[in-house]
PDB file of N, CA and C in Angstrom:
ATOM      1  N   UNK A   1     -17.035 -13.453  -5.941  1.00  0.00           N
ATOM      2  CA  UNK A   1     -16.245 -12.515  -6.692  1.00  0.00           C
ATOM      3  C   UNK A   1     -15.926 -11.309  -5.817  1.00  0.00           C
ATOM      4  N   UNK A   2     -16.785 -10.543  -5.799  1.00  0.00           N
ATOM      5  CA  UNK A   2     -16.599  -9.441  -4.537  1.00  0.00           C
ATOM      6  C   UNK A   2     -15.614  -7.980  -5.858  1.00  0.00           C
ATOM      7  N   UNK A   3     -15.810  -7.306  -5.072  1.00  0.00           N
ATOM      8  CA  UNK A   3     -15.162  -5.876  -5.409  1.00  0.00           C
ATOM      9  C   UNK A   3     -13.946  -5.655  -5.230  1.00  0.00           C
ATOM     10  N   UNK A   4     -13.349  -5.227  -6.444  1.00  0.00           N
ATOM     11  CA  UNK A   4     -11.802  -5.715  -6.486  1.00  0.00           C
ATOM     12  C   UNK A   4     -10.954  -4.256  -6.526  1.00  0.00           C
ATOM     13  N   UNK A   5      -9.798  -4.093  -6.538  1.00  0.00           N
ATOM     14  CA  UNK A   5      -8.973  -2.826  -6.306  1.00  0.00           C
ATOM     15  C   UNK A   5      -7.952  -3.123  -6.920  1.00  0.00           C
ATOM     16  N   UNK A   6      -6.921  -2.092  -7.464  1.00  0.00           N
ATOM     17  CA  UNK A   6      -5.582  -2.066  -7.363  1.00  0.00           C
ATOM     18  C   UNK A   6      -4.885  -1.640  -6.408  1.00  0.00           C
ATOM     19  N   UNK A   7      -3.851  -1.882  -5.691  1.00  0.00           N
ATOM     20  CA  UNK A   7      -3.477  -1.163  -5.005  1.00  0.00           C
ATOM     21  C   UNK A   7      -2.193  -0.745  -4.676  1.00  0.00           C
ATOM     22  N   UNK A   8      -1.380   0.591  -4.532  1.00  0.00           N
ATOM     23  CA  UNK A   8      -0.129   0.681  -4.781  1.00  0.00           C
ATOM     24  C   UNK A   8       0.001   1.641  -3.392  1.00  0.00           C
ATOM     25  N   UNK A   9       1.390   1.074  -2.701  1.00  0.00           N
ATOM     26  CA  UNK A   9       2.010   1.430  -1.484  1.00  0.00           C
ATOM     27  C   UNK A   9       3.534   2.431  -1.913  1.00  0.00           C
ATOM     28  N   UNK A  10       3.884   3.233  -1.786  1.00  0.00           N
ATOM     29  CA  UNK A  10       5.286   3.696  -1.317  1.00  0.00           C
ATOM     30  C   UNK A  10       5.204   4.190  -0.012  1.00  0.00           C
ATOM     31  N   UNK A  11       7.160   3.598   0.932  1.00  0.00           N
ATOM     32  CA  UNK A  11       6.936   4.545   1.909  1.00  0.00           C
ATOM     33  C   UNK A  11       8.398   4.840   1.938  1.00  0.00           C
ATOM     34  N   UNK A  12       8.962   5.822   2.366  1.00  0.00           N
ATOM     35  CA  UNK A  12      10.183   6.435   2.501  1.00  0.00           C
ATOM     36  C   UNK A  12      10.570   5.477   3.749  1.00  0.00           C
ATOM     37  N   UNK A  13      11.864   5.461   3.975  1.00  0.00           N
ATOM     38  CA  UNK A  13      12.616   4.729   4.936  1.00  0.00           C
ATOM     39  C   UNK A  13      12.374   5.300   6.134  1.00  0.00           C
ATOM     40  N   UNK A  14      11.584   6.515   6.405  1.00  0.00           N
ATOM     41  CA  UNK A  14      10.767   6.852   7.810  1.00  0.00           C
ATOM     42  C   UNK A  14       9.443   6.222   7.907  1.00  0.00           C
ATOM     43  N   UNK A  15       8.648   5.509   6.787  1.00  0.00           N
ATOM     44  CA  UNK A  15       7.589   5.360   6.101  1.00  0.00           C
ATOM     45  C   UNK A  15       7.633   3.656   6.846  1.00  0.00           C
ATOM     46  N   UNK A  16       8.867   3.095   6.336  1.00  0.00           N
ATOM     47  CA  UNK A  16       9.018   1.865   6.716  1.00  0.00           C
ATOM     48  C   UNK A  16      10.125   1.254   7.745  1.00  0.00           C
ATOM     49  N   UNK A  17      10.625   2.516   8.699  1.00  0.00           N
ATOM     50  CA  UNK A  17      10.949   2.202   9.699  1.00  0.00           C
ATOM     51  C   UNK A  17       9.129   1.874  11.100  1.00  0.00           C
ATOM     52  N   UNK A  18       7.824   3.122  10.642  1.00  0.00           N
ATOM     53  CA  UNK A  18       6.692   2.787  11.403  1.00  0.00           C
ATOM     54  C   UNK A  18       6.236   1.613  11.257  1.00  0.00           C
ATOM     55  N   UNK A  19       6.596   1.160   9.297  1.00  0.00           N
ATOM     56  CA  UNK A  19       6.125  -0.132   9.317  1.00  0.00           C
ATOM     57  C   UNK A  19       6.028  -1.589  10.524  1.00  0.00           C
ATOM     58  N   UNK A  20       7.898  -1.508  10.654  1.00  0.00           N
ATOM     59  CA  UNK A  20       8.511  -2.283  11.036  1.00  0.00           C
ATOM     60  C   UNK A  20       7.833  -2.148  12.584  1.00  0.00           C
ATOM     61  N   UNK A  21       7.823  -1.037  13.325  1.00  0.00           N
ATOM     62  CA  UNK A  21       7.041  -0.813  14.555  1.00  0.00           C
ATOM     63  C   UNK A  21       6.085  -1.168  14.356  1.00  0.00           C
ATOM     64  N   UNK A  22       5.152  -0.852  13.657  1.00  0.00           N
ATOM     65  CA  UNK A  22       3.906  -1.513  13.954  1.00  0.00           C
ATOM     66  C   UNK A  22       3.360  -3.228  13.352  1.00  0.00           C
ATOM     67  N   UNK A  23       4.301  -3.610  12.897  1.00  0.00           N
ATOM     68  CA  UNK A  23       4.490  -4.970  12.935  1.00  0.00           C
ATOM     69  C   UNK A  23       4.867  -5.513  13.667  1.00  0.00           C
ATOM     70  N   UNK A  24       5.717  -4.955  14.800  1.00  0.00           N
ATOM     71  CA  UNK A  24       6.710  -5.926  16.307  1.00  0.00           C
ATOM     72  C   UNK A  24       5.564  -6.024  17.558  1.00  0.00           C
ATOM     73  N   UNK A  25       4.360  -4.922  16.854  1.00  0.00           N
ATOM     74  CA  UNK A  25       3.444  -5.176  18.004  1.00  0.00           C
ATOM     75  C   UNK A  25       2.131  -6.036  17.858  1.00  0.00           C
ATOM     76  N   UNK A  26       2.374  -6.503  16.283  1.00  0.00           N
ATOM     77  CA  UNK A  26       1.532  -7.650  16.324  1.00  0.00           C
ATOM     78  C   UNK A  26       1.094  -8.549  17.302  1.00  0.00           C
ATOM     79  N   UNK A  27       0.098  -9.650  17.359  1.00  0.00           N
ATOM     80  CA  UNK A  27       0.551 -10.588  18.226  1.00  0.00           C
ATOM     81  C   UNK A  27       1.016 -11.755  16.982  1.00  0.00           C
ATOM     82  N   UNK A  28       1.424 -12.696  17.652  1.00  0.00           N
ATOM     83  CA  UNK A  28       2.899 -13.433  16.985  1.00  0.00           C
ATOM     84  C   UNK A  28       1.049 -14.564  16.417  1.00  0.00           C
ATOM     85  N   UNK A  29       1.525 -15.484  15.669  1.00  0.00           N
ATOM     86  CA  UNK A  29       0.664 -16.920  15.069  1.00  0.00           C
ATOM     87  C   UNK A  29      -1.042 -16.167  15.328  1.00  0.00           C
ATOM     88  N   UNK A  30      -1.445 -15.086  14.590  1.00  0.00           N
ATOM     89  CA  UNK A  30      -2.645 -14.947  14.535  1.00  0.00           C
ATOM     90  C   UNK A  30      -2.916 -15.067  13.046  1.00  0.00           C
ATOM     91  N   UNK A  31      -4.338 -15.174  12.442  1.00  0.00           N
ATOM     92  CA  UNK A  31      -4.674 -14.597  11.144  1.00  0.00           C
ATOM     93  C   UNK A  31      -4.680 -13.841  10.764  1.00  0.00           C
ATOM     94  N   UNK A  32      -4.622 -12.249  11.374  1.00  0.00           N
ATOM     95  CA  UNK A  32      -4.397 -11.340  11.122  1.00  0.00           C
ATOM     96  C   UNK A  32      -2.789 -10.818  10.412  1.00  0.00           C
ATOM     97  N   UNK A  33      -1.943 -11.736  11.669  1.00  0.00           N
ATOM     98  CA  UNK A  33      -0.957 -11.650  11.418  1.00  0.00           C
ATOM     99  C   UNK A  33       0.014 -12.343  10.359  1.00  0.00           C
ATOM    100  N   UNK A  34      -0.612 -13.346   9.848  1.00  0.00           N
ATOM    101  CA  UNK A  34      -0.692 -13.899   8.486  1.00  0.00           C
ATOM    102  C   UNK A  34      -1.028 -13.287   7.557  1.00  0.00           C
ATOM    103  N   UNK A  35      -2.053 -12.387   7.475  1.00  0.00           N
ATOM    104  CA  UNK A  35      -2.537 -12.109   6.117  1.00  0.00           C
ATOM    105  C   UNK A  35      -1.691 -10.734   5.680  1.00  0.00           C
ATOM    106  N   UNK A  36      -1.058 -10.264   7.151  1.00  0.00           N
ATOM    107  CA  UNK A  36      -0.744  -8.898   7.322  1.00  0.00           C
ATOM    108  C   UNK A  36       0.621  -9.229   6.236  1.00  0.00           C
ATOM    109  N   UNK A  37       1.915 -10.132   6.656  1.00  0.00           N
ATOM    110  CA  UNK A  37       2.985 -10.633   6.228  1.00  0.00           C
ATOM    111  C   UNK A  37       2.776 -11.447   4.430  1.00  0.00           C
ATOM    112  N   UNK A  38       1.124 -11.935   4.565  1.00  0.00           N
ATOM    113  CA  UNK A  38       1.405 -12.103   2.986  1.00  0.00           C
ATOM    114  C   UNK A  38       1.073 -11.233   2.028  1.00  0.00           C
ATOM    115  N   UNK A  39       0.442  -9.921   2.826  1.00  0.00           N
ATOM    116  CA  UNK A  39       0.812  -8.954   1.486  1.00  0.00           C
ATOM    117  C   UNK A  39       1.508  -8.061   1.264  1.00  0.00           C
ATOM    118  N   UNK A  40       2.473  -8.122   2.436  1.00  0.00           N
ATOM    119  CA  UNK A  40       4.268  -7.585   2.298  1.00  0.00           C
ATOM    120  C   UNK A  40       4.866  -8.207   1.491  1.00  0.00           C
ATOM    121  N   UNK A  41       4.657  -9.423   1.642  1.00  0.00           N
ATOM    122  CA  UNK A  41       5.785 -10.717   1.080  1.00  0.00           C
ATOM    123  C   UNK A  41       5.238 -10.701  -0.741  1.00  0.00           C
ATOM    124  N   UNK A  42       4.273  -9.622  -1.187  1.00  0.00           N
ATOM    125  CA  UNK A  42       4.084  -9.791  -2.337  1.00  0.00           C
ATOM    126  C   UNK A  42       4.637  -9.945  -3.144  1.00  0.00           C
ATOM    127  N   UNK A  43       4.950 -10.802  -4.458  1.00  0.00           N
ATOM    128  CA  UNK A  43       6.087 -11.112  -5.322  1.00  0.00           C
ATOM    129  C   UNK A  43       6.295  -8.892  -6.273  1.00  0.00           C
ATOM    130  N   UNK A  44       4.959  -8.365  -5.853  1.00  0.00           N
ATOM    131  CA  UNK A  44       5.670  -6.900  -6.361  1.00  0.00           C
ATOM    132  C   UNK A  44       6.106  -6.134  -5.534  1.00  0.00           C
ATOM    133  N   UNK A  45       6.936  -6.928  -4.542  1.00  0.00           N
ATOM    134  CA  UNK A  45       7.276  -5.233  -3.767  1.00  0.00           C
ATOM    135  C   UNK A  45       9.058  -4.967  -4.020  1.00  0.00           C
ATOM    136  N   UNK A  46       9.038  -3.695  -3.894  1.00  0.00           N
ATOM    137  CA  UNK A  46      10.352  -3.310  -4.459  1.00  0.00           C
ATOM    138  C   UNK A  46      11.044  -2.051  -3.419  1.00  0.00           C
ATOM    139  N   UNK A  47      12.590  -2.621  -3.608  1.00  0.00           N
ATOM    140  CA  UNK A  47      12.959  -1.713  -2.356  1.00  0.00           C
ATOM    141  C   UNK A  47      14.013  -0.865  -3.194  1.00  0.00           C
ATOM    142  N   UNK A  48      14.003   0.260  -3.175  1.00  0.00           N
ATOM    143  CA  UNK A  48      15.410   1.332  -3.567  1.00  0.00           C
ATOM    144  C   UNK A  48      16.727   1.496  -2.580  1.00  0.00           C
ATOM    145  N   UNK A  49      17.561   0.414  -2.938  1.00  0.00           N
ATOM    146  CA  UNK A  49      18.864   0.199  -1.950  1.00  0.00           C
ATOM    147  C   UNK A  49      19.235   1.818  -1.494  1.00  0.00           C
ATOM    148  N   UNK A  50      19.196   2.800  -2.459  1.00  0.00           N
ATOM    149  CA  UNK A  50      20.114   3.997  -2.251  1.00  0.00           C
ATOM    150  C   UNK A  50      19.318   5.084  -1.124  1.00  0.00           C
ATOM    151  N   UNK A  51      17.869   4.753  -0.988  1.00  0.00           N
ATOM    152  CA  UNK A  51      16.884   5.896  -0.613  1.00  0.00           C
ATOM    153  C   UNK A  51      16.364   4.791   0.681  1.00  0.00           C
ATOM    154  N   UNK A  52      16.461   3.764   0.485  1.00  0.00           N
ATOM    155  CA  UNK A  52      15.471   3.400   1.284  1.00  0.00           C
ATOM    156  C   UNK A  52      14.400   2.702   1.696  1.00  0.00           C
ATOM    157  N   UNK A  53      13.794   3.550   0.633  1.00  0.00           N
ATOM    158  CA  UNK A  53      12.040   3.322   0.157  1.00  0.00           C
ATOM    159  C   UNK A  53      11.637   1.843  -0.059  1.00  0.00           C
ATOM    160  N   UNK A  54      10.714   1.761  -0.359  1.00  0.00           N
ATOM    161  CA  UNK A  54       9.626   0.107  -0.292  1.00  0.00           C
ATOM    162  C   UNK A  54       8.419   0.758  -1.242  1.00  0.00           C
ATOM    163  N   UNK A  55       8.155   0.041  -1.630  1.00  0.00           N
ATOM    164  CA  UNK A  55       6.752  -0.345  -2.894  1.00  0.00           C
ATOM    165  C   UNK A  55       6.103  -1.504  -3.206  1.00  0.00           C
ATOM    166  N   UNK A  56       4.795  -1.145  -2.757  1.00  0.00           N
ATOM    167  CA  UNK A  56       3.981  -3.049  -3.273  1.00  0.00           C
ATOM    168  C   UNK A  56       3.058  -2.640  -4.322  1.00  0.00           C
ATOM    169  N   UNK A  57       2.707  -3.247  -5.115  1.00  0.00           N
ATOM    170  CA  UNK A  57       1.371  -2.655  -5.962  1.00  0.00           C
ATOM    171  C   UNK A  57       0.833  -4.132  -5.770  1.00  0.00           C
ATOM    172  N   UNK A  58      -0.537  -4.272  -5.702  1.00  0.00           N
ATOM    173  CA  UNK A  58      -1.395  -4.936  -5.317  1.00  0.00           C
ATOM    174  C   UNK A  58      -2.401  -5.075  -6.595  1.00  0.00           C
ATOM    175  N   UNK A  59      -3.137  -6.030  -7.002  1.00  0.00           N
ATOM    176  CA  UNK A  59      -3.526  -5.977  -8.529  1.00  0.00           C
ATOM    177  C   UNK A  59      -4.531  -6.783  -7.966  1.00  0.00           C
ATOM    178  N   UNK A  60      -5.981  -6.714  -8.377  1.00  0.00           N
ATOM    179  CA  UNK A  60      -7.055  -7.383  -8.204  1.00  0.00           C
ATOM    180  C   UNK A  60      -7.541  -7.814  -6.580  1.00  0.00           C
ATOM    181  N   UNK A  61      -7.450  -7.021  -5.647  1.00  0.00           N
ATOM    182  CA  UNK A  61      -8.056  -7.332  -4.578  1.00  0.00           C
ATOM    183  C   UNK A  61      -8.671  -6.659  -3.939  1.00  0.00           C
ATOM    184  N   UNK A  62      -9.233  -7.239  -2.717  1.00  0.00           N
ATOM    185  CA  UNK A  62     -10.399  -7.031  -2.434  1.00  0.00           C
ATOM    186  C   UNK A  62      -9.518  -6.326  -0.954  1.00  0.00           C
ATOM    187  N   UNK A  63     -10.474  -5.062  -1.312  1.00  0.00           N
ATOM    188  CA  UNK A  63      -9.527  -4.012  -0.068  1.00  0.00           C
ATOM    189  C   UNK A  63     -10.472  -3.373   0.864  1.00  0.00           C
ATOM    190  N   UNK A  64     -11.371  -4.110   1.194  1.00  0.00           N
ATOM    191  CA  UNK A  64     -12.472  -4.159   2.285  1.00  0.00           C
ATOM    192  C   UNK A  64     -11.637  -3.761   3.993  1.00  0.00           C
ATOM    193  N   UNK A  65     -12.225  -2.244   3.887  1.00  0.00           N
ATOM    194  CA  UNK A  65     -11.960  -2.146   5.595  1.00  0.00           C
ATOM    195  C   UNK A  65     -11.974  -2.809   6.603  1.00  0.00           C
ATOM    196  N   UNK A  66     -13.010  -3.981   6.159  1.00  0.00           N
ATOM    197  CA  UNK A  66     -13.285  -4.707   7.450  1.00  0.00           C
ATOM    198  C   UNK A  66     -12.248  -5.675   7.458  1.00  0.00           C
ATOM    199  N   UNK A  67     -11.672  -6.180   6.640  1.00  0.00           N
ATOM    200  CA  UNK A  67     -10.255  -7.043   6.507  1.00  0.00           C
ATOM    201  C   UNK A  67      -9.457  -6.952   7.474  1.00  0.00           C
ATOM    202  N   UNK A  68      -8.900  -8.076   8.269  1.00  0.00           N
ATOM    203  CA  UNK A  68      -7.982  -7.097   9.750  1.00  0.00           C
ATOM    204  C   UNK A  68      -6.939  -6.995   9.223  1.00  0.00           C
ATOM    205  N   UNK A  69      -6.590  -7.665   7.799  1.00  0.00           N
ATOM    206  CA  UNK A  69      -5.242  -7.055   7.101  1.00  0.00           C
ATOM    207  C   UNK A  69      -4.907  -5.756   6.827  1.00  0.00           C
ATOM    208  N   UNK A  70      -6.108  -5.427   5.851  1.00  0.00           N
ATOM    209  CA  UNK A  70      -6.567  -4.232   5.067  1.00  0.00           C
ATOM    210  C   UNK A  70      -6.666  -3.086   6.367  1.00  0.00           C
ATOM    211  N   UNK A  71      -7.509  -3.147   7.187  1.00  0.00           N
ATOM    212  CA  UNK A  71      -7.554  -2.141   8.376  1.00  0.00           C
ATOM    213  C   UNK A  71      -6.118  -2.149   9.442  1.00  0.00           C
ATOM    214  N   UNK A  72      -5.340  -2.960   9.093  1.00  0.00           N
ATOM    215  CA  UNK A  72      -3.947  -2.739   9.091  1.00  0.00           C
ATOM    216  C   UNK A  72      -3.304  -1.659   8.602  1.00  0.00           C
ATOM    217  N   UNK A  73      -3.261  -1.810   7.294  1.00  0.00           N
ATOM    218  CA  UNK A  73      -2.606  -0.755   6.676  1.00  0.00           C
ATOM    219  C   UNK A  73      -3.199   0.352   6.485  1.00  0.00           C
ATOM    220  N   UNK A  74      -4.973   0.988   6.898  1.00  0.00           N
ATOM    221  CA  UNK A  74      -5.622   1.707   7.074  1.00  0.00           C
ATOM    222  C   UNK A  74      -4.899   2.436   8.001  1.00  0.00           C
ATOM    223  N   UNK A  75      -4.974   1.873   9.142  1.00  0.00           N
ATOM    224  CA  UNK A  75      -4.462   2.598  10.611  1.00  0.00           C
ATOM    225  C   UNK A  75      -2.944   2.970  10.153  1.00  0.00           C
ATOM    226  N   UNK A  76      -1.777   2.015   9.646  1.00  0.00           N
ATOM    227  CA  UNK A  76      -0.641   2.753   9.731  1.00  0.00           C
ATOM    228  C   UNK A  76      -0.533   3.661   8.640  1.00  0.00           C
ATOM    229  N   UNK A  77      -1.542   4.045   7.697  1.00  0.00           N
ATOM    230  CA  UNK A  77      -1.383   5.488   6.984  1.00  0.00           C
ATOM    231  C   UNK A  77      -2.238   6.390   7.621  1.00  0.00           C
ATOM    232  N   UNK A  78      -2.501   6.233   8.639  1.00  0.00           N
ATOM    233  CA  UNK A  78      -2.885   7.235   9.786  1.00  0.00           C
ATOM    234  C   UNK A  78      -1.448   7.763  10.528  1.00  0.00           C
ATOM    235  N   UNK A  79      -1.204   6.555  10.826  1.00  0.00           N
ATOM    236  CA  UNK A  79      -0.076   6.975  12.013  1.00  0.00           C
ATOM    237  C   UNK A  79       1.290   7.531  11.224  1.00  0.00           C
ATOM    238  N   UNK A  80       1.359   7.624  10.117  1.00  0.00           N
ATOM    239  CA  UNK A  80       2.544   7.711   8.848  1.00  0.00           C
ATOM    240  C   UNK A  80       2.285   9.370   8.336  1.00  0.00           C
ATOM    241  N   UNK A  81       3.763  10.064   8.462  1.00  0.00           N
ATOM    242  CA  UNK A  81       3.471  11.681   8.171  1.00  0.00           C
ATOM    243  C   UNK A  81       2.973  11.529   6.681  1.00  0.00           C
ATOM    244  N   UNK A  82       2.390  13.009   6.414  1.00  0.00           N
ATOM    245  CA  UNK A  82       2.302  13.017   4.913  1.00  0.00           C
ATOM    246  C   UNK A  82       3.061  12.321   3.700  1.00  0.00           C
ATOM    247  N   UNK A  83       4.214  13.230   4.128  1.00  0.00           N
ATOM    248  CA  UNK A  83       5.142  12.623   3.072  1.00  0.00           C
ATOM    249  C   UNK A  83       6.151  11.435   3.313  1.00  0.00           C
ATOM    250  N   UNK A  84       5.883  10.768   4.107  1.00  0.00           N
ATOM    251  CA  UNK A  84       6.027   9.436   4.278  1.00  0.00           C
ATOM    252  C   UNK A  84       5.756   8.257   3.599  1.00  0.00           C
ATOM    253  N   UNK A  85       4.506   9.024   2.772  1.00  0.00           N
ATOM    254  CA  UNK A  85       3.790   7.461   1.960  1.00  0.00           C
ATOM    255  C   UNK A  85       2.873   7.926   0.997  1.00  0.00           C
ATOM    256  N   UNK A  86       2.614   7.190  -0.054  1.00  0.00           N
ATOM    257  CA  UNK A  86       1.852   7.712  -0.906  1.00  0.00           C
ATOM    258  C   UNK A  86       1.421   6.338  -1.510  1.00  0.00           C
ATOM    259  N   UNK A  87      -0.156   6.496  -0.794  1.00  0.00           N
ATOM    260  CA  UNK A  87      -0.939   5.291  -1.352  1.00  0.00           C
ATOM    261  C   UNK A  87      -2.169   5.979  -3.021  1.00  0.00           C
ATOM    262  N   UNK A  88      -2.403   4.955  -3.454  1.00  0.00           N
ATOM    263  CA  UNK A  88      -3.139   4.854  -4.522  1.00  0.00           C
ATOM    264  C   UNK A  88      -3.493   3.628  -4.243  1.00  0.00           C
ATOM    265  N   UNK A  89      -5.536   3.798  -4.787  1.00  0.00           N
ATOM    266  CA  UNK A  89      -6.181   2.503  -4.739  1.00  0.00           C
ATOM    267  C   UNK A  89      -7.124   2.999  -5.703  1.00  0.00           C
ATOM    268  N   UNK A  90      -7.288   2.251  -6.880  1.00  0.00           N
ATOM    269  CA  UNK A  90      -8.447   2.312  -8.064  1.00  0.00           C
ATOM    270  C   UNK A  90      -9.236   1.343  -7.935  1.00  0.00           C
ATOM    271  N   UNK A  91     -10.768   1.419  -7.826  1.00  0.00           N
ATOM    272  CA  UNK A  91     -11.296   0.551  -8.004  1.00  0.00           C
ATOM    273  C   UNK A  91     -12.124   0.069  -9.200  1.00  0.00           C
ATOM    274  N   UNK A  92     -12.717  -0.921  -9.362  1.00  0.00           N
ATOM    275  CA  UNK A  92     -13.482  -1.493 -10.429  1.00  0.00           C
ATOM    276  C   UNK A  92     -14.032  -0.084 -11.262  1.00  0.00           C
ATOM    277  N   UNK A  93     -14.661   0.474 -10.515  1.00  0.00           N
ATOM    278  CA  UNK A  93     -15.918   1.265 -10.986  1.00  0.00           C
ATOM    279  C   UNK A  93     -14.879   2.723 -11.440  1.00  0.00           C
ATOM    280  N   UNK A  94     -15.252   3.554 -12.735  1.00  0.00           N
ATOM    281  CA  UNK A  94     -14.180   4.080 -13.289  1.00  0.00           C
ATOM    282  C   UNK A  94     -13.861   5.231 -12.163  1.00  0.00           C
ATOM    283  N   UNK A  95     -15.296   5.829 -11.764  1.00  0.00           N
ATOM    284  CA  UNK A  95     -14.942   7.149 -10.737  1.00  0.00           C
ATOM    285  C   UNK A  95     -14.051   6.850  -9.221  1.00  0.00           C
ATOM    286  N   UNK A  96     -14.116   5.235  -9.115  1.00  0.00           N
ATOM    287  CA  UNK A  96     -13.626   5.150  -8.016  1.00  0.00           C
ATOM    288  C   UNK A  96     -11.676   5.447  -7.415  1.00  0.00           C
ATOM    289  N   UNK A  97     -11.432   6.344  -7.344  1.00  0.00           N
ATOM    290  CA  UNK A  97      -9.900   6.265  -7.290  1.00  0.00           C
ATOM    291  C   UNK A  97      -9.643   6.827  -5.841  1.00  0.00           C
ATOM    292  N   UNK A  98      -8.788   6.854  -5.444  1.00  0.00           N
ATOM    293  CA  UNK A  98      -8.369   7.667  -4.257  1.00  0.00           C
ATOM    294  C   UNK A  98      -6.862   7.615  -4.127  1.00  0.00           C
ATOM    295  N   UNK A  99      -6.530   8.662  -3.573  1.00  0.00           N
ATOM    296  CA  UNK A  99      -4.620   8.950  -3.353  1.00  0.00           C
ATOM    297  C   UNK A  99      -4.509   9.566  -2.067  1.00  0.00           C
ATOM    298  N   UNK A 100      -3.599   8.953  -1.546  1.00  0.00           N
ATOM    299  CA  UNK A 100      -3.222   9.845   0.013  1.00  0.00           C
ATOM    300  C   UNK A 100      -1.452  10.504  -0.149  1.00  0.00           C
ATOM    301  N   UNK A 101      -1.069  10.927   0.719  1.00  0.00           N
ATOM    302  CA  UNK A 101       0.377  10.923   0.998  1.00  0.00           C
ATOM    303  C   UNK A 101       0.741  12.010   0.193  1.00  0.00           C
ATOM    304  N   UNK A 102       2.259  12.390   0.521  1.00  0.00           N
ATOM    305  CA  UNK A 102       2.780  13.593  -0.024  1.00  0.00           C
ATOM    306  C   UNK A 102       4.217  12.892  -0.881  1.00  0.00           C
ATOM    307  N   UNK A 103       4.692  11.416  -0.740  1.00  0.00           N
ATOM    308  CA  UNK A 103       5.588  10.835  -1.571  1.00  0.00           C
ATOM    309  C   UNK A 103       5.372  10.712  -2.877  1.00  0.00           C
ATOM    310  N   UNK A 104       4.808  11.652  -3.589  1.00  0.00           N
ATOM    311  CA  UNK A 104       4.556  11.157  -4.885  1.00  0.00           C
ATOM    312  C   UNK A 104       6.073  11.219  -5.762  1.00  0.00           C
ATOM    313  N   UNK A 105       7.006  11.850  -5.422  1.00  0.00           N
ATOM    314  CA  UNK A 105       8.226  11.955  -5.851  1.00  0.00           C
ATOM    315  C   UNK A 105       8.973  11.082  -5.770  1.00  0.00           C
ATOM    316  N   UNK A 106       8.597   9.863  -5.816  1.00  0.00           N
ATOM    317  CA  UNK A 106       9.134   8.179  -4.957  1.00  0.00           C
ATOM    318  C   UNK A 106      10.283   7.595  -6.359  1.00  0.00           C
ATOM    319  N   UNK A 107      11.364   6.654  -5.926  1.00  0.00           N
ATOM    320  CA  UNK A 107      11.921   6.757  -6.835  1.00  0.00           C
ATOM    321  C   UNK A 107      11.126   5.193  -7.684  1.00  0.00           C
ATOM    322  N   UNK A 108      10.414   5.083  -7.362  1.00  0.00           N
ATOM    323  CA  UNK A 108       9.711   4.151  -8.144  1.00  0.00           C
ATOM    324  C   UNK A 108       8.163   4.746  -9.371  1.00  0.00           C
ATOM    325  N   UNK A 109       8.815   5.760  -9.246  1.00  0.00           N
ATOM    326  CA  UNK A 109       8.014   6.178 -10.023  1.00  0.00           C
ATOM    327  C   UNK A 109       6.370   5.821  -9.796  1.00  0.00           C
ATOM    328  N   UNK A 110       6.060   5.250  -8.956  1.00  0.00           N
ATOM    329  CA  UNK A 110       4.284   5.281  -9.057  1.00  0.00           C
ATOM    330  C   UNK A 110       4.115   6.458  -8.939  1.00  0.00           C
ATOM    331  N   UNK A 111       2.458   6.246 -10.019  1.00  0.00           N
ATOM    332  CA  UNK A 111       1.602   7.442  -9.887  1.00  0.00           C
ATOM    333  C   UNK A 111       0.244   6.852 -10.453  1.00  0.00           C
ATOM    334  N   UNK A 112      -0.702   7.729 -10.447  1.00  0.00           N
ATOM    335  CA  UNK A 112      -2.273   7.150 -10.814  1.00  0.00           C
ATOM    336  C   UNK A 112      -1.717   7.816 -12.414  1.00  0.00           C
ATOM    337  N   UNK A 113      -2.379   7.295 -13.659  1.00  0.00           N
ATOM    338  CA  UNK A 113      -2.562   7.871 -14.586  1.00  0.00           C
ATOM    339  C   UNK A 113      -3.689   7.700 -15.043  1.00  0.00           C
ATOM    340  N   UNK A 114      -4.104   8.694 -15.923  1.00  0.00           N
ATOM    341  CA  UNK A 114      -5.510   8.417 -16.516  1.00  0.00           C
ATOM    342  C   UNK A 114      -5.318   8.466 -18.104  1.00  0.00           C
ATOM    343  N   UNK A 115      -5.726   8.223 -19.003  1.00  0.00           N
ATOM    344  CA  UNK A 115      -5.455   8.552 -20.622  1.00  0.00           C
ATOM    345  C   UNK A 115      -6.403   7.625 -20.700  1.00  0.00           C
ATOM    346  N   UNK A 116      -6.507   8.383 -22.733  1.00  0.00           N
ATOM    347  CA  UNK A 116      -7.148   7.683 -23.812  1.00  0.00           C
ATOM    348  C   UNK A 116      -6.621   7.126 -24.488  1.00  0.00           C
ATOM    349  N   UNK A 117      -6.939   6.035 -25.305  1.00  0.00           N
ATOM    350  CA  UNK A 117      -5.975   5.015 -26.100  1.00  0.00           C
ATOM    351  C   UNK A 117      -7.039   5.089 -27.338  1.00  0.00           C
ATOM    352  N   UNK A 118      -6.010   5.419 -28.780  1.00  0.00           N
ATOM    353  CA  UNK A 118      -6.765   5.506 -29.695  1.00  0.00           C
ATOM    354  C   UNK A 118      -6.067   4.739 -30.855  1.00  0.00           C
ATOM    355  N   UNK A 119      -6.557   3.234 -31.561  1.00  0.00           N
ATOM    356  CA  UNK A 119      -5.974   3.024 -32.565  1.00  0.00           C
ATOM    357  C   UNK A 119      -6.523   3.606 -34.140  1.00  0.00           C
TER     358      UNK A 119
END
């Protein structure tokens, strides 16, 4: 089973022009480089023709640093300005949340929410 996450990506079209760089320096037929392309290729990612932008949200996985996928996209929200990208990752456990980036103004509207639901 293992420890599971949500996980949600925006990056502005400066966001995912680094992408694209730091994907050409892959090396070509690795596993890394497989796992890297199948969670781009996610059936949720969404692009805003007019802006640019790119969005994946990621639902039930396991977002372990040590992943050479996962420590993929670790390193390029290093190398990615503030407002370039705006990640969110919730995990299982309720306190666990974290947010980076200064894109929260994305036209995809992600954001973390929190509420109560009362019938």
């Amino acid at each position: 089973m293992g420890y599971r996450s949500d996980v949600g990506l925006c990056l502005t079209e400066n966001g995912k022009k680094t992408l694209e760089a730091k994907l050409s320096e892959l090396e070509p037929d690795t596993d890394k480089t497989k796992y890297v392309h199948d969670l781009l290729d996610a059936p949720s990612k969404r692009e805003d023709q007019e802006s640019g932008a790119v969005a994946w949200l990621w639902e039930y996985l396991k977002w372990y640093t040590e992943y050479e996928d996962v420590a993929f996209f670790e390193n390029l929200l290093q190398d990615l300005d503030y407002n370039d990208y705006y990640f969110i990752r919730v995990g299982d456990d309720s306190d666990d949340t974290e947010v980076q980036g200064g894109f929260w103004d994305n036209p995809f509207c992600m954001c973390l929410t929190r509420g109560i639901t009362f019938d």
